[in-house]
N, C-alpha and C. Protein backbone atom coordinates (compact mmCIF):
# COMPACT_ATOMS: atom_id res chain seq x y z
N UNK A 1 -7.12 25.40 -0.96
CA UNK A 1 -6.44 24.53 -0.02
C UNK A 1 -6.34 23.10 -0.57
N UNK A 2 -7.20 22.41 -1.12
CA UNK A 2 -7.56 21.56 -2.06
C UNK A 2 -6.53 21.05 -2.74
N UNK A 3 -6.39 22.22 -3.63
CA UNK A 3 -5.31 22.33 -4.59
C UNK A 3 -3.91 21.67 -4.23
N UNK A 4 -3.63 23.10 -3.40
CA UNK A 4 -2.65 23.42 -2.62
C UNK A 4 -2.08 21.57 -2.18
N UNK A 5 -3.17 21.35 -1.66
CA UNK A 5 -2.26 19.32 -0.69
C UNK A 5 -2.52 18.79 -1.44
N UNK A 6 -3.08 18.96 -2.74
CA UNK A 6 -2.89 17.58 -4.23
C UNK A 6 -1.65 18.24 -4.76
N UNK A 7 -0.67 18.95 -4.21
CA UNK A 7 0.71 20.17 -5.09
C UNK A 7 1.73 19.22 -4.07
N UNK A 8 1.03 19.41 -2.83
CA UNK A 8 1.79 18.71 -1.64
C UNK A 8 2.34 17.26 -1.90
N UNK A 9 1.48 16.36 -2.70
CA UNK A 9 1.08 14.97 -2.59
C UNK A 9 1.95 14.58 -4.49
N UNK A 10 2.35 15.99 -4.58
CA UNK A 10 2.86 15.68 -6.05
C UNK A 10 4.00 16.06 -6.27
N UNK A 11 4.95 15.23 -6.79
CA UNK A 11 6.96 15.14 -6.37
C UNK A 11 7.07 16.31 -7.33
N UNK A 12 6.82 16.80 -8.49
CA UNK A 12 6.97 17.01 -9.50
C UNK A 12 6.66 18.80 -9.43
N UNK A 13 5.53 18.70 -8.74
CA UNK A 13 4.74 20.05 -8.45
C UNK A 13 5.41 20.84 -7.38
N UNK A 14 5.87 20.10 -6.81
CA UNK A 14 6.70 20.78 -5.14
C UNK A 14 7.62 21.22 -5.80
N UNK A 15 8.34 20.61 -6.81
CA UNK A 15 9.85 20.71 -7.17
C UNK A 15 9.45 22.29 -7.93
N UNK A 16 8.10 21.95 -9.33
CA UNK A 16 8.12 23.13 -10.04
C UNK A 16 8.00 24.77 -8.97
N UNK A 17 7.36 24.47 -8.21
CA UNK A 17 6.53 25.55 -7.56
C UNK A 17 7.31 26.01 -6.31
N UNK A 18 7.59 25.24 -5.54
CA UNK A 18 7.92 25.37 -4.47
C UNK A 18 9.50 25.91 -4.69
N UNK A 19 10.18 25.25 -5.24
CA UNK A 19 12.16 24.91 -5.35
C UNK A 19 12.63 24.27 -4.40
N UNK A 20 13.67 24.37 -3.92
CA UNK A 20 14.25 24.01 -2.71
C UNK A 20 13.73 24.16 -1.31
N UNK A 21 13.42 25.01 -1.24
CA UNK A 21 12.81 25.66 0.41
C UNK A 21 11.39 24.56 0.23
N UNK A 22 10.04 24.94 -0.68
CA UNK A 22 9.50 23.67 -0.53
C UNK A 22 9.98 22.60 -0.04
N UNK A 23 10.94 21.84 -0.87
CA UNK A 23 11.41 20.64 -1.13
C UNK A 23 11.79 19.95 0.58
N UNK A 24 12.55 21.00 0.79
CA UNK A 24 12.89 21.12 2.36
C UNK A 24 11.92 21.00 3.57
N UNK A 25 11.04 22.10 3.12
CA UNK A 25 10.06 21.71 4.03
C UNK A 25 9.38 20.24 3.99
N UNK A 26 8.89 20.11 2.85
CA UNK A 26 8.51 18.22 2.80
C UNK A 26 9.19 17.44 3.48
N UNK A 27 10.66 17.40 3.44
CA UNK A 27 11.10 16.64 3.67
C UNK A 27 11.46 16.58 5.32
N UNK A 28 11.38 17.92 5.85
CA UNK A 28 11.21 17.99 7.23
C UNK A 28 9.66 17.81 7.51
N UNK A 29 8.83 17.97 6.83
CA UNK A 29 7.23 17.65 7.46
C UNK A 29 7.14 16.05 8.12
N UNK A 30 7.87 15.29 6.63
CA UNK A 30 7.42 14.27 6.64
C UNK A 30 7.86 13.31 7.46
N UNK A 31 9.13 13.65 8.40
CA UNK A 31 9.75 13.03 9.48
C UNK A 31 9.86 13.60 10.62
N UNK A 32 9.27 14.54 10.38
CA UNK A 32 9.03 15.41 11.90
C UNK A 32 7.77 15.69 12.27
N UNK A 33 6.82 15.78 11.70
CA UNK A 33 5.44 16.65 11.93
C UNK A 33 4.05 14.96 11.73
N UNK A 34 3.52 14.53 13.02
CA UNK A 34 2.61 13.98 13.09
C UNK A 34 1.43 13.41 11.51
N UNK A 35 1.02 15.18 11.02
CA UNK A 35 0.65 14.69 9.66
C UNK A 35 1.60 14.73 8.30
N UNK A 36 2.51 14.16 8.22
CA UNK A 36 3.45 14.02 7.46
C UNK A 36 3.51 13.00 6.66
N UNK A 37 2.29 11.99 7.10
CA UNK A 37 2.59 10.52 6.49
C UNK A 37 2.79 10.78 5.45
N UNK A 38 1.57 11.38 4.69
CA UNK A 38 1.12 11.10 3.28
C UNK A 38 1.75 11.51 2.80
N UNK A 39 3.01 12.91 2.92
CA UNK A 39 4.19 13.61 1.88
C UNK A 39 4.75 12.25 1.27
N UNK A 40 4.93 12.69 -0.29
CA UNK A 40 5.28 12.01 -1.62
C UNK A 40 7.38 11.87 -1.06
N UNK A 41 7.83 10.96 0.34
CA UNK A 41 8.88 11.71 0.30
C UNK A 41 10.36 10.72 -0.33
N UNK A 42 10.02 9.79 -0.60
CA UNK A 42 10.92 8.88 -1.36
C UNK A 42 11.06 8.93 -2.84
N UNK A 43 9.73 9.37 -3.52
CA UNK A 43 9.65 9.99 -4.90
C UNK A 43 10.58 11.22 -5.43
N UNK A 44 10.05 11.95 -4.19
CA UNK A 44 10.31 13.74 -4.09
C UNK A 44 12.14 13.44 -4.03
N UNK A 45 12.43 12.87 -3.61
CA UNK A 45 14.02 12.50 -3.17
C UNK A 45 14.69 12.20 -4.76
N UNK A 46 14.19 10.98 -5.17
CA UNK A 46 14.55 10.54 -6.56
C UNK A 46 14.15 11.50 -7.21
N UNK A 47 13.52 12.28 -7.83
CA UNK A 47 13.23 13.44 -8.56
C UNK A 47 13.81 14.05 -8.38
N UNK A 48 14.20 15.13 -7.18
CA UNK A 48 15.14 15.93 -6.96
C UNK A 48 16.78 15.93 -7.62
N UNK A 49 17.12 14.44 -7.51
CA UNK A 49 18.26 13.79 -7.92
C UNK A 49 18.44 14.07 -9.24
N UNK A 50 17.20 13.96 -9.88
CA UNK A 50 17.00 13.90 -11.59
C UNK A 50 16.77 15.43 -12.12
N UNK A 51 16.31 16.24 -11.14
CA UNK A 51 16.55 17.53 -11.34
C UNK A 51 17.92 18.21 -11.64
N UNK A 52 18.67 17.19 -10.68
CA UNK A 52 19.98 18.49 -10.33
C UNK A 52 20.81 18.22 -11.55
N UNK A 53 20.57 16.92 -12.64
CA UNK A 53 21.49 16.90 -13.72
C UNK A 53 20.79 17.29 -15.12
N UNK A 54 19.17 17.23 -14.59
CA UNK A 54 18.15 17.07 -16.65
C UNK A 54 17.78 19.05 -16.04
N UNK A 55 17.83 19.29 -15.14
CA UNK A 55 17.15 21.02 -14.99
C UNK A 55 17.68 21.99 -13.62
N UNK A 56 19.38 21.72 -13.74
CA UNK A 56 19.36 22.11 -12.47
C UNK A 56 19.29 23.11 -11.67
N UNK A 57 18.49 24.11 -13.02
CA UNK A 57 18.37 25.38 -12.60
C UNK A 57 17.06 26.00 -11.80
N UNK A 58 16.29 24.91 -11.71
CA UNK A 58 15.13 24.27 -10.91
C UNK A 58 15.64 25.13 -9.55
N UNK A 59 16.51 23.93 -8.85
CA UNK A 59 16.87 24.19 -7.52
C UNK A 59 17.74 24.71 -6.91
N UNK A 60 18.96 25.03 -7.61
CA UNK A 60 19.94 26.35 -7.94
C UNK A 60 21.03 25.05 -7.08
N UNK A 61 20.88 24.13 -7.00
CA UNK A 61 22.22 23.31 -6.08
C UNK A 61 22.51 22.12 -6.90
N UNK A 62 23.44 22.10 -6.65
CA UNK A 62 24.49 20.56 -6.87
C UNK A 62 23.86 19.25 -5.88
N UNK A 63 24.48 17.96 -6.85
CA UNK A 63 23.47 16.70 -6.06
C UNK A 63 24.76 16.88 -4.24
N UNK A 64 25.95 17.25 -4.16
CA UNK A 64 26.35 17.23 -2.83
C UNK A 64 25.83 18.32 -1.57
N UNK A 65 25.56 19.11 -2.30
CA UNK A 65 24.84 20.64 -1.93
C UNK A 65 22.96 20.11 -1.22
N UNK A 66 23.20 19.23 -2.95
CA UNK A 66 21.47 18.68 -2.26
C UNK A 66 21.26 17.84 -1.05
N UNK A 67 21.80 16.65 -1.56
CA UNK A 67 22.26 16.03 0.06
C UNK A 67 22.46 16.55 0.96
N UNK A 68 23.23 17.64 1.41
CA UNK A 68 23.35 18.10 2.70
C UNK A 68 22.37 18.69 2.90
N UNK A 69 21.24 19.65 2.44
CA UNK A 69 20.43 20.25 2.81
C UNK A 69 19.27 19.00 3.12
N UNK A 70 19.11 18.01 2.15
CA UNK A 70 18.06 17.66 2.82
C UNK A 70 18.32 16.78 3.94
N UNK A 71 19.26 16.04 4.02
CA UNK A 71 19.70 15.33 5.51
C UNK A 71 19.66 16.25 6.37
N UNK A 72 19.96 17.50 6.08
CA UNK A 72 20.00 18.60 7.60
C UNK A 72 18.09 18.34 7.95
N UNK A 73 17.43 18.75 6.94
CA UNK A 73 15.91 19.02 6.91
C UNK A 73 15.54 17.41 8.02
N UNK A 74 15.92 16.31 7.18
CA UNK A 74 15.64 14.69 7.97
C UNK A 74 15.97 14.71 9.08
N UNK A 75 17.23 15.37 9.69
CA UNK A 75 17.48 15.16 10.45
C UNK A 75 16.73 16.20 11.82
N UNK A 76 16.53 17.32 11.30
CA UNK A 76 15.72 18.19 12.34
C UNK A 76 14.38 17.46 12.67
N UNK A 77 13.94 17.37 11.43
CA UNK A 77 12.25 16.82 11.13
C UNK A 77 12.61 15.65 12.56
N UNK A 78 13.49 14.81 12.29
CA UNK A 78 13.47 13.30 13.20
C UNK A 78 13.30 13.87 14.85
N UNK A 79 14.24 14.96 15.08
CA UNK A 79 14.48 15.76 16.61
C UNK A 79 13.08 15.85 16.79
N UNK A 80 12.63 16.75 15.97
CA UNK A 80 11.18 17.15 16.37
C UNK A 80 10.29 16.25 16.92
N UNK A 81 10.31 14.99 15.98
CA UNK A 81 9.25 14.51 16.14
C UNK A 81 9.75 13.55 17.59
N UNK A 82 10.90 13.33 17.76
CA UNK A 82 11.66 12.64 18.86
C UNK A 82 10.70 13.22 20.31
N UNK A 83 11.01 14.47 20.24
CA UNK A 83 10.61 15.56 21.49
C UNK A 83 9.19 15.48 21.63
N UNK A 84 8.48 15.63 20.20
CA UNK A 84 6.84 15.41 20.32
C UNK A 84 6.39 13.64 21.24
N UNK A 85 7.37 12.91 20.76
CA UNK A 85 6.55 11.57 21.02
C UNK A 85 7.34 11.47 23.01
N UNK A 86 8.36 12.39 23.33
CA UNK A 86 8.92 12.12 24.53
C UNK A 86 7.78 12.80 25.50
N UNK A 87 7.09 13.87 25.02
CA UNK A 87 6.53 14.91 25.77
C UNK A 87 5.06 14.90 25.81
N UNK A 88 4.69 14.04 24.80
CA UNK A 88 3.19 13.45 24.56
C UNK A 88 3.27 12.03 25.66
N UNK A 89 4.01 10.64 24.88
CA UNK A 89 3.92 9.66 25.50
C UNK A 89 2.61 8.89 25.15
N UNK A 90 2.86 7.91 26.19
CA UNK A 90 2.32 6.74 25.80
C UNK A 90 0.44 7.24 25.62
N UNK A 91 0.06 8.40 25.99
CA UNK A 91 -1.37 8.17 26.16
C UNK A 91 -1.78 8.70 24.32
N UNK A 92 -0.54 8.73 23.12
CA UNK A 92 -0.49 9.09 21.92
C UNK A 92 -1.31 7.39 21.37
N UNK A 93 -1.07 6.48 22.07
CA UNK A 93 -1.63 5.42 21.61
C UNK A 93 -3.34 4.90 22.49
N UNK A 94 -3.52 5.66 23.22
CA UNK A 94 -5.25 5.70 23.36
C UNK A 94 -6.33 7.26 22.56
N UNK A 95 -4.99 7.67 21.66
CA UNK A 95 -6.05 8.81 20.86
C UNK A 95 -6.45 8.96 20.10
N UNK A 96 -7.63 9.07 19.65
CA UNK A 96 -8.82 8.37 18.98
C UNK A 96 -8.52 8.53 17.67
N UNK A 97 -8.97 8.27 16.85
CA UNK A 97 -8.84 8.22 15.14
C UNK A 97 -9.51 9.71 14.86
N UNK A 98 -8.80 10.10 14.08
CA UNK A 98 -9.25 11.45 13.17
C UNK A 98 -9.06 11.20 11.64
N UNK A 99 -9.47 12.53 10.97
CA UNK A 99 -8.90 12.55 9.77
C UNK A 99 -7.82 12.43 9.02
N UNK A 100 -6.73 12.59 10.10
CA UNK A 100 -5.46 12.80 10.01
C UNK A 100 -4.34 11.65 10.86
N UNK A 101 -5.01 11.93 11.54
CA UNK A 101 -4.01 10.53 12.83
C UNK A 101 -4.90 9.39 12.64
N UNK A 102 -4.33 8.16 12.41
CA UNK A 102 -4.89 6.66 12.68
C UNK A 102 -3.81 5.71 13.54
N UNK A 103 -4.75 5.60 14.45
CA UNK A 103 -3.34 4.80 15.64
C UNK A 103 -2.64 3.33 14.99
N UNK A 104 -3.42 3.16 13.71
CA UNK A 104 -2.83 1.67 13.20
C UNK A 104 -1.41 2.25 12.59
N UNK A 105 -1.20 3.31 12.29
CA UNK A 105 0.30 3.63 12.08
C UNK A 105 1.09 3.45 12.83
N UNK A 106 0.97 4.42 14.22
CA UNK A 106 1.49 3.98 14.94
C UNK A 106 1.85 2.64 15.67
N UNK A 107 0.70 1.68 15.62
CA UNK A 107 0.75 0.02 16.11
C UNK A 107 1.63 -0.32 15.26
N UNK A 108 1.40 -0.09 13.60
CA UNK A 108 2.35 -0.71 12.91
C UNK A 108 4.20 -0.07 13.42
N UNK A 109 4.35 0.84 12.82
CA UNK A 109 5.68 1.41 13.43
C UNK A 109 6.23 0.21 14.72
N UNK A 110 5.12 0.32 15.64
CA UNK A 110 5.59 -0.14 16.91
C UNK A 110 5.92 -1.86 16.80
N UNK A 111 5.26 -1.78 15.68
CA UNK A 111 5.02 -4.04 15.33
C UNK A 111 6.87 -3.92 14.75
N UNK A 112 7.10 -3.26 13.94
CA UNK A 112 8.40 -3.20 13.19
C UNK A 112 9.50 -2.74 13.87
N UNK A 113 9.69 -1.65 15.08
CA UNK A 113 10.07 -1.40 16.44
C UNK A 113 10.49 -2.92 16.72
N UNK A 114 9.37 -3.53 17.52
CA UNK A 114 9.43 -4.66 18.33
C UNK A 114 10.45 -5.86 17.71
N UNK A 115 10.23 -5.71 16.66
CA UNK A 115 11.51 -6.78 15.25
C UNK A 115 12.70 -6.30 15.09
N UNK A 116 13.01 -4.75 15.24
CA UNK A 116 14.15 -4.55 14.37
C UNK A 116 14.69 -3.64 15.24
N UNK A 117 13.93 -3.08 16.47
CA UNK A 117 14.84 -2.55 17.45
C UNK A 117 15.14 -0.86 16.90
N UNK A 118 16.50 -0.46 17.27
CA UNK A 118 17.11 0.92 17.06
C UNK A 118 16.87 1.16 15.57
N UNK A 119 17.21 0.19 15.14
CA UNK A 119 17.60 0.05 13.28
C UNK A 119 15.74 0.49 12.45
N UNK A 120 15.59 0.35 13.41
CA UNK A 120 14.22 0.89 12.20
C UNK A 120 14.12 2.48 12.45
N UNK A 121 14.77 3.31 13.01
CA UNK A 121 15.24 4.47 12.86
C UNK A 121 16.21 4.74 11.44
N UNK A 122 16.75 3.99 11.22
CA UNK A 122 17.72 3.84 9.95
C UNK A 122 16.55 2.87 8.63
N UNK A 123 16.34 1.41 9.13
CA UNK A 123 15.35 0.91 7.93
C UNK A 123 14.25 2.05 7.59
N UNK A 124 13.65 2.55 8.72
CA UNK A 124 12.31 3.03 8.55
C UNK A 124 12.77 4.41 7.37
N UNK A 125 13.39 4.98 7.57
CA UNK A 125 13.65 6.27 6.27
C UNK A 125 13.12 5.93 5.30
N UNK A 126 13.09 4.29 4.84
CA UNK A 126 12.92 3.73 3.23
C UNK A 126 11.63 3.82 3.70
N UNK A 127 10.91 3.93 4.33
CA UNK A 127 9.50 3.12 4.53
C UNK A 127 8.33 3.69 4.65
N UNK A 128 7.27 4.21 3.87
CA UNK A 128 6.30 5.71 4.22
C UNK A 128 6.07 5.06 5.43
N UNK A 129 5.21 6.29 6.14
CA UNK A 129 4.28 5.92 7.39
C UNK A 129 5.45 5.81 8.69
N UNK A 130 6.35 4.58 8.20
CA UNK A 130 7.10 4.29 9.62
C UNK A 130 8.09 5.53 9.54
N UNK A 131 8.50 6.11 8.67
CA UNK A 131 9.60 7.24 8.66
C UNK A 131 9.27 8.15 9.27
N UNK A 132 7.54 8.77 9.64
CA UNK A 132 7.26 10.34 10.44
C UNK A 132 6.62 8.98 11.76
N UNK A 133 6.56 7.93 12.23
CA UNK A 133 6.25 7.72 13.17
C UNK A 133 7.30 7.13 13.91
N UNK A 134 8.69 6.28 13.74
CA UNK A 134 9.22 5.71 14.26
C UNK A 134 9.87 6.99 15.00
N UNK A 135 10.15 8.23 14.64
CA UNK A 135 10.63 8.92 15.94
C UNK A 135 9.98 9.22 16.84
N UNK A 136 8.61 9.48 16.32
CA UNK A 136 7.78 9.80 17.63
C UNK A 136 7.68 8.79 18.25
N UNK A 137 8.13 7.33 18.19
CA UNK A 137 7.80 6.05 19.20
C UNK A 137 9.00 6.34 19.93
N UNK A 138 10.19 6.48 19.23
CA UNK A 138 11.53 6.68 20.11
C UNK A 138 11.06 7.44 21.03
N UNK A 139 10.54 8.65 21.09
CA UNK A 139 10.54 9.58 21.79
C UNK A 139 9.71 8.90 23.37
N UNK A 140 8.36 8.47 22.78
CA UNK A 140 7.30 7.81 23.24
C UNK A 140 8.38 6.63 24.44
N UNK A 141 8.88 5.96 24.22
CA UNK A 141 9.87 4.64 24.75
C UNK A 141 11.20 5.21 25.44
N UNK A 142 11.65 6.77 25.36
CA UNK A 142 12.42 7.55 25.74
C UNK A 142 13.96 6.46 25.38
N UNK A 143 13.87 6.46 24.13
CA UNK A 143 15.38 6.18 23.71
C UNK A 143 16.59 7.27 23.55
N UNK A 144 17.34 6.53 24.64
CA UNK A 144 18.69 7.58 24.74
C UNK A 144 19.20 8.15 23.65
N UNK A 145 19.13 9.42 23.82
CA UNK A 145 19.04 11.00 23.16
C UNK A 145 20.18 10.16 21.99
N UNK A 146 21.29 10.40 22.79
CA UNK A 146 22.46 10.25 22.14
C UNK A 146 22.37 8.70 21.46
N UNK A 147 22.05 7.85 21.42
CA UNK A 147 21.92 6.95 20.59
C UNK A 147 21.11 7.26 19.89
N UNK A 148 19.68 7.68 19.90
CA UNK A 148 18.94 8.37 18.55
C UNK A 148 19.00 9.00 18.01
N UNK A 149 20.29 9.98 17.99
CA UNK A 149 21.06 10.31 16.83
C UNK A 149 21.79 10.14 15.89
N UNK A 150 22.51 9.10 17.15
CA UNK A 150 23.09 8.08 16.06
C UNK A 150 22.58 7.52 14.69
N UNK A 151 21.39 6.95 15.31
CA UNK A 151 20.70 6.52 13.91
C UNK A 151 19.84 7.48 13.04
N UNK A 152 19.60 8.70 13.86
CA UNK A 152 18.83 9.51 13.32
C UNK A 152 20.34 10.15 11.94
N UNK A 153 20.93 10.52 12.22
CA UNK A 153 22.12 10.97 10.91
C UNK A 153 22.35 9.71 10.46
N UNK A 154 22.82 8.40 10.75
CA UNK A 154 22.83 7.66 9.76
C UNK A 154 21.60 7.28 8.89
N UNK A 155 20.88 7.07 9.17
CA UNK A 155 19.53 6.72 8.40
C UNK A 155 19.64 8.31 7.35
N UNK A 156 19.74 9.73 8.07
CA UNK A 156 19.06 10.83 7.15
C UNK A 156 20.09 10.46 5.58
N UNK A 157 21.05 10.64 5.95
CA UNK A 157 22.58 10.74 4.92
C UNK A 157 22.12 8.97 4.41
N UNK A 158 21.75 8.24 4.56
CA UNK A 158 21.44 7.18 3.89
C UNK A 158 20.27 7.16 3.15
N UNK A 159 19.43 7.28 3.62
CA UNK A 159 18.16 7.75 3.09
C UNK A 159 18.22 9.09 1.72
N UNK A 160 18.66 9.96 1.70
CA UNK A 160 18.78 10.97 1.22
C UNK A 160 19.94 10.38 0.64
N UNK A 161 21.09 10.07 0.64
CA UNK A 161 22.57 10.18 -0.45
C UNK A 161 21.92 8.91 -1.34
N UNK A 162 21.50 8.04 -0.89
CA UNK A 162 21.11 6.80 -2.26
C UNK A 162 19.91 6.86 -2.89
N UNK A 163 18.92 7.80 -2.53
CA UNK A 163 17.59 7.95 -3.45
C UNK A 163 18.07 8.83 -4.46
N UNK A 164 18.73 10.15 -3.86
CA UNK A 164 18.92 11.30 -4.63
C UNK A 164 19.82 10.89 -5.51
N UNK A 165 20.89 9.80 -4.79
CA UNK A 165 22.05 9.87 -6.13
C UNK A 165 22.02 8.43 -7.75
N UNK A 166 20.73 7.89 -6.74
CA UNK A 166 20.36 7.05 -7.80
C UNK A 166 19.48 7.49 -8.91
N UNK A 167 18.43 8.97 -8.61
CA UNK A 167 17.92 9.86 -9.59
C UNK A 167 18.76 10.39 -10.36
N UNK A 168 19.91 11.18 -9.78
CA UNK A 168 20.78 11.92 -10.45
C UNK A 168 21.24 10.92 -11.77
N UNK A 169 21.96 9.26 -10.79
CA UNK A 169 22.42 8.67 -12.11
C UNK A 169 21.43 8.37 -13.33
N UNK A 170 19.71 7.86 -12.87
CA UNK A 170 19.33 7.67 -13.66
C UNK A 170 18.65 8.96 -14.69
N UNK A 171 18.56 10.30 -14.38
CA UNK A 171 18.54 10.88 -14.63
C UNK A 171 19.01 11.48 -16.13
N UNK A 172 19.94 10.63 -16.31
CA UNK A 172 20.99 11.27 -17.38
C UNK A 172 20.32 10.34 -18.17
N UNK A 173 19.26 9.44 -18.68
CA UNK A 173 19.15 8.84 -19.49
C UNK A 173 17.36 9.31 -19.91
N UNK A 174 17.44 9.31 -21.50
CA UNK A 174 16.26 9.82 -21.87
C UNK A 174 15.17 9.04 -21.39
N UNK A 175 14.99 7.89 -21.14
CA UNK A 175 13.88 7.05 -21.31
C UNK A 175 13.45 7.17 -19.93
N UNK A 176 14.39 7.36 -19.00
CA UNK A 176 13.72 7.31 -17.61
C UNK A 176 13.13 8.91 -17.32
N UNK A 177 13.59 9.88 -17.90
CA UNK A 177 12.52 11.07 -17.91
C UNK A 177 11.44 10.73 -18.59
N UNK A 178 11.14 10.18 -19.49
CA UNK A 178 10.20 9.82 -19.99
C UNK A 178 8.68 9.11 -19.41
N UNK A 179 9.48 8.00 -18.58
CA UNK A 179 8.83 7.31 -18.11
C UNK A 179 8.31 7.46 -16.44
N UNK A 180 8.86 8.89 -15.86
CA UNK A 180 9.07 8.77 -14.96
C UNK A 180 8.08 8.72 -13.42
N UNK A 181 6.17 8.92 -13.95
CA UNK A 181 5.34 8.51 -13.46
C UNK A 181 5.50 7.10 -13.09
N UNK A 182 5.73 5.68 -14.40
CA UNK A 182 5.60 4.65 -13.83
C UNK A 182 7.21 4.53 -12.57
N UNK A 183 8.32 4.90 -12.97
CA UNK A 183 8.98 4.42 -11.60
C UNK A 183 8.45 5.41 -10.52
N UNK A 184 8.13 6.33 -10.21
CA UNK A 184 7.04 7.02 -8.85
C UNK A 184 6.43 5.58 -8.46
N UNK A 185 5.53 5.39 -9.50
CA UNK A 185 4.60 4.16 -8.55
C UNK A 185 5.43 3.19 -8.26
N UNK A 186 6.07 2.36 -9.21
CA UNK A 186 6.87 1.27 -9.02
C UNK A 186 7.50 1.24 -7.36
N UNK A 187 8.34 2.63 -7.29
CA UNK A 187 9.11 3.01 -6.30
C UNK A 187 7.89 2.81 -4.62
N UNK A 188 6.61 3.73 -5.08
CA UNK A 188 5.52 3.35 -3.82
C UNK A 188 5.16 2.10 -3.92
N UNK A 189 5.30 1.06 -4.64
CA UNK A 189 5.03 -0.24 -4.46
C UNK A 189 5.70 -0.91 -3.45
N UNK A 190 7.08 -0.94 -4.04
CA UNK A 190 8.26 -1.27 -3.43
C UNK A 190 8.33 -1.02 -1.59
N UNK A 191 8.36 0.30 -1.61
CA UNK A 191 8.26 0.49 -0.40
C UNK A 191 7.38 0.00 0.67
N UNK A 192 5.91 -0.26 -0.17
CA UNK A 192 4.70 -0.46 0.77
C UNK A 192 4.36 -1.99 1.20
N UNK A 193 5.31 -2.74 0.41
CA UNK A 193 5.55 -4.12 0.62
C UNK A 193 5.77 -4.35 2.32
N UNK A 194 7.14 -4.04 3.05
CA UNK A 194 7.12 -3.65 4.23
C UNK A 194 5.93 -3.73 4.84
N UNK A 195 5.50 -2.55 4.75
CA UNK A 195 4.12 -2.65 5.79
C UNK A 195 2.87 -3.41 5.44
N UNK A 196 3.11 -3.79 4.29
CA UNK A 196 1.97 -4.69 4.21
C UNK A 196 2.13 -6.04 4.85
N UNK A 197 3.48 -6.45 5.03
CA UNK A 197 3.65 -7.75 5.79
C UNK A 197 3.62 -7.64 7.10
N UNK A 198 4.21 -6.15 7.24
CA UNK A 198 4.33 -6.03 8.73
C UNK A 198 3.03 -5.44 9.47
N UNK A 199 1.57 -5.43 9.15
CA UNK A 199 0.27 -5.25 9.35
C UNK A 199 -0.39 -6.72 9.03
N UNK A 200 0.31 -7.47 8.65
CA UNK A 200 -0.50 -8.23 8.19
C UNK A 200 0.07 -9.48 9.49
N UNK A 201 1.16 -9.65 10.25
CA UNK A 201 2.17 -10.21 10.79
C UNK A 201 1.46 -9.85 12.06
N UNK A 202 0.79 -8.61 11.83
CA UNK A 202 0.47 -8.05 13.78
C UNK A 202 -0.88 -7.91 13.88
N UNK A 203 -1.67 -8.68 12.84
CA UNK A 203 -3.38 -8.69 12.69
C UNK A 203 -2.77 -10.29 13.34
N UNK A 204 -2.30 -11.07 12.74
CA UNK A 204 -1.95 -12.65 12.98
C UNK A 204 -1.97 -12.69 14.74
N UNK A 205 -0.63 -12.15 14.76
CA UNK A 205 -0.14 -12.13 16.16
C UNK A 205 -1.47 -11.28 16.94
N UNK A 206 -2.22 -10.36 16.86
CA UNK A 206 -3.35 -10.14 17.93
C UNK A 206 -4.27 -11.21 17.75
N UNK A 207 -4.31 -12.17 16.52
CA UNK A 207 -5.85 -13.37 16.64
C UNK A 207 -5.26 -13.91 17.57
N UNK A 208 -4.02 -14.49 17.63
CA UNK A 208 -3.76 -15.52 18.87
C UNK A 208 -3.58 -15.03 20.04
């Protein structure tokens, strides 16, 4: 089992092992399913991209083929988790810390919510952590169905068409297969910037 969620936690390993149907599932875990944070899923995206032109016999699809499948996957994953946070509710934020759930995700999500409104349904895709929690807050705040779809397909097809198709392009060049551990991290840097301001913005705002 061990194994198995260090395979989970690795862009590279899902792709070898898993193929597509893996790939899919990640990418629906990680925006639909409560423990989803930690899926590798902005990496896994750019890799995929770089698959479909340096090995594309990996995943048996084309980068337009790819896109649609995984925006379908983002976009279910988002429903799900929509329905979980409508049908749970607010008492999701008095439940206690586990191994798996930490309510500072959720506070955060909700700190970046409170700033950016609908649109962090669309920002949040780029963003670990806020991407499998900002639907369950929608849900939680009961944002109209039909407007959270709205952003739920724009964000998936955004999220998914510019990671994947910026792998694909960079893909074609030797040095970035090469190198392609350091942009993984580079890429989790990038992203984690976000929440580091936006945790750090809502520690401020509770001293006062």
């Amino acid at each position: 089992m061990i194994e198995f969620l260090k395979q989970l936690t690795d862009p590279q390993s899902i792709i070898q092992y898993g193929g597509l149907a893996l790939l899919l599932f990640v990418v629906f875990a990680e925006t639909g399913l409560l423990i989803g944070f930690f899926l590798p899923g902005d990496s896994l995206i750019f890799i995929s991209g770089m698959i479909c032109v340096s090995k594309p016999e990996l995943l048996g699809v084309n980068l337009l083929q790819l896109i649609t499948f995984l925006s379908l996957a983002a976009i279910i994953g988002n429903i799900v988790g929509y329905w979980f946070g409508y049908k749970v509710g607010p008492p999701l934020f008095r439940k206690e810390d586990s191994l798996i759930f930490k309510k500072k995700y959720l506070e955060i999500t909700k700190a970046f919510y409170d700033k950016n409104g609908g649109k962090t349904l669309i920002m949040g895709r780029f963003l670990p952590i806020i991407r499998t929690f900002a639907p369950i807050l929608a849900g939680i705040i009961r944002i109209d169905f039909k407007r959270f779809m709205i952003y739920n397909i724009t964000g998936a097809i955004a999220w998914i068409g510019l990671l994947s198709s910026i792998g694909y392009y960079l893909g074609t060049y030797a040095w970035v297969q090469k190198n392609i551990g350091y942009i993984v991290i580079a890429l989790i840097v990038v992203t984690m910037i976000p929440l580091f301001v936006t945790y750090l913005k809502r520690d401020k705002t509770t001293v006062r």
